[in-house]
Protein backbone atom coordinates (compact mmCIF):
# COMPACT_ATOMS: atom_id res chain seq x y z
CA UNK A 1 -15.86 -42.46 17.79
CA UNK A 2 -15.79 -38.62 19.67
CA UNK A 3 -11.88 -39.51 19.10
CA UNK A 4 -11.79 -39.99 15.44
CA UNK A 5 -14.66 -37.13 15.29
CA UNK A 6 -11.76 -34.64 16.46
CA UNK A 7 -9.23 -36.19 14.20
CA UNK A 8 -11.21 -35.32 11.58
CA UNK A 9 -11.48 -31.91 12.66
CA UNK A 10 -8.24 -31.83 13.12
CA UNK A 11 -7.47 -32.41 9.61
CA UNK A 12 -10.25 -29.99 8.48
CA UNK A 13 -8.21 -27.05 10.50
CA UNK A 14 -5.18 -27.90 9.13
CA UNK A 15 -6.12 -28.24 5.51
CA UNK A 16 -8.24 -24.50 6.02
CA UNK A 17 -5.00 -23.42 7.42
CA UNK A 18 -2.84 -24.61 4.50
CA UNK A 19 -5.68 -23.04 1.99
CA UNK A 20 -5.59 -19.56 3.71
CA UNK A 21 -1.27 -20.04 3.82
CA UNK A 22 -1.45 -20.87 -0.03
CA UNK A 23 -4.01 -18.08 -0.87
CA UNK A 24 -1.78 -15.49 0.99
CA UNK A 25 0.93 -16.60 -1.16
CA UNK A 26 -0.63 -16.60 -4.43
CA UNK A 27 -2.24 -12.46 -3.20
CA UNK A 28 1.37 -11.66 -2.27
CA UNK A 29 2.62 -13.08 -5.73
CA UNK A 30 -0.17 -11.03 -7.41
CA UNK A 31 0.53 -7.73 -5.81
CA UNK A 32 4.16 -7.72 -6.65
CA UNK A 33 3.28 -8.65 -10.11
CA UNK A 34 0.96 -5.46 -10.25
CA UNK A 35 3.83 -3.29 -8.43
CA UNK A 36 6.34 -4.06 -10.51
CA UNK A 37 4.24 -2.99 -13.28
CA UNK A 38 2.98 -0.03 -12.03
CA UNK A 39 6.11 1.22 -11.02
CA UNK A 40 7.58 0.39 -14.35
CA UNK A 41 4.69 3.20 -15.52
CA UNK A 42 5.61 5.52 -12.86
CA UNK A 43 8.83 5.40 -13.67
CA UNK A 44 8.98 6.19 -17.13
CA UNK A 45 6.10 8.40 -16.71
CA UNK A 46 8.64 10.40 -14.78
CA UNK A 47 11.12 10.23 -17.03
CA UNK A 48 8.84 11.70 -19.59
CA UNK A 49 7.28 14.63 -17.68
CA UNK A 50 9.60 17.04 -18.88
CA UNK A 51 7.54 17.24 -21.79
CA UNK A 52 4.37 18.23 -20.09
CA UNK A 53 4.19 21.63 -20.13
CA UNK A 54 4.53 23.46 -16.65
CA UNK A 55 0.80 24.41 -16.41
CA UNK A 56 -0.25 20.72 -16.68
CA UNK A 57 2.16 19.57 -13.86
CA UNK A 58 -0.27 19.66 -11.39
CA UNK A 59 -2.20 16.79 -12.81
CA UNK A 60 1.46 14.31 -11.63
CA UNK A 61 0.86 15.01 -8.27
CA UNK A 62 -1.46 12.19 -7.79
CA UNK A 63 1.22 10.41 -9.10
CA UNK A 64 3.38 10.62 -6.09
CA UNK A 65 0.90 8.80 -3.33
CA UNK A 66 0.50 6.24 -6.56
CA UNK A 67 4.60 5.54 -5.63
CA UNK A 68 4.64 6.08 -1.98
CA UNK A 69 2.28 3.36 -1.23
CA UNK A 70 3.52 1.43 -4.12
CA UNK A 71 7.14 1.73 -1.87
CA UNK A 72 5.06 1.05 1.28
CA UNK A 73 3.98 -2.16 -0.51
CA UNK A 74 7.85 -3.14 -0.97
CA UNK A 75 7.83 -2.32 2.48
CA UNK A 76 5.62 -4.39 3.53
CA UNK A 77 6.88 -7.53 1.52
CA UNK A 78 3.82 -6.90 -0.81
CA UNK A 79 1.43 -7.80 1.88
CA UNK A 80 -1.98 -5.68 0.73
CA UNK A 81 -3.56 -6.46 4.17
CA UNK A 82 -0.37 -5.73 6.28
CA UNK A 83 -1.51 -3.11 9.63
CA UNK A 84 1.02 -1.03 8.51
CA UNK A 85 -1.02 -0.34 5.10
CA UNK A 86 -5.22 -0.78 6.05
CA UNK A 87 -4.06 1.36 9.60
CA UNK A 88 -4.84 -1.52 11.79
CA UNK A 89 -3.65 -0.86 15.45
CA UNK A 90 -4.25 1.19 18.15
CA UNK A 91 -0.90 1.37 20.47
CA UNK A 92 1.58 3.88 20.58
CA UNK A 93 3.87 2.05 17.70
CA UNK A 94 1.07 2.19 15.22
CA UNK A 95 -0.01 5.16 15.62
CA UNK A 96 3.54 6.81 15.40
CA UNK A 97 4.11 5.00 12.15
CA UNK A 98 0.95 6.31 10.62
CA UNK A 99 1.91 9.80 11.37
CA UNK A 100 5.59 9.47 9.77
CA UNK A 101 3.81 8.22 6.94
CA UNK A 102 1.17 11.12 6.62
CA UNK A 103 4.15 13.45 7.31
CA UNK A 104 6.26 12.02 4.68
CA UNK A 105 3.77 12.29 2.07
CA UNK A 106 2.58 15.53 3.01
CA UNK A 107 6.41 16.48 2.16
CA UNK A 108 6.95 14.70 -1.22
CA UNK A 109 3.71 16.55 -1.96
CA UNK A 110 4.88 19.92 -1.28
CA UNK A 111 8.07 18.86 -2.47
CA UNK A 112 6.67 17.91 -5.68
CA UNK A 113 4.35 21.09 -6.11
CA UNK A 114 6.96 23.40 -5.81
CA UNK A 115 9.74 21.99 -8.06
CA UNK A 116 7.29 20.65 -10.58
CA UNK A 117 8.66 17.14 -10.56
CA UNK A 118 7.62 14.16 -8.78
């Protein structure tokens, strides 16, 4: 009986595994939905600031971390929880890549603020 006990078990694992596999899947298929939409915003939101005036400007800026992580999402195959995106890790790699991406944002920032267009 301690045999068909861990069978059972087993099973249990293997269906919690496939559960966890499909939600991942179905999260992944939600946040590309939602990206693909967002960007679709972004994007003609940029093709429309030309009509702001230049005083107002300053309120798009937000606007540009909206589509850097939205292109870190792409990145990351869509993957919300990726270590890349929540800043999981603590080696050498990790750390390196959070910096390029601080760095590069910092840039489209200042990029942004001084030509007025994100």
């Amino acid at each position: 009986q301690a045999w068909d006990a861990s069978i059972n078990d087993g099973d249990k694992d293997s269906e919690q595994l496939e559960q966890a596999a499909a939600a991942k899947e179905s999260l992944r298929g939600a946040t590309m939905e939602m990206v693909e939409m967002a960007s679709f915003h972004f994007h003609r939101a940029r093709e429309n600031q030309g009509k702001v005036p230049k005083e107002g400007r300053m309120c798009l800026l937000p606007a540009v971390c909206g589509l850097k992580y939205l292109d870190s999402l792409n990145e990351c195959n869509y993957d919300v929880l990726h270590p890349v995106l929540v800043g999981g890790g603590d080696d050498a790699a990790a750390v390196a890549l959070e910096r390029r991406r601080k760095l590069s944002l910092m840039m489209m920032m200042g990029r942004t603020w001084l030509t007025g267009t994100f």
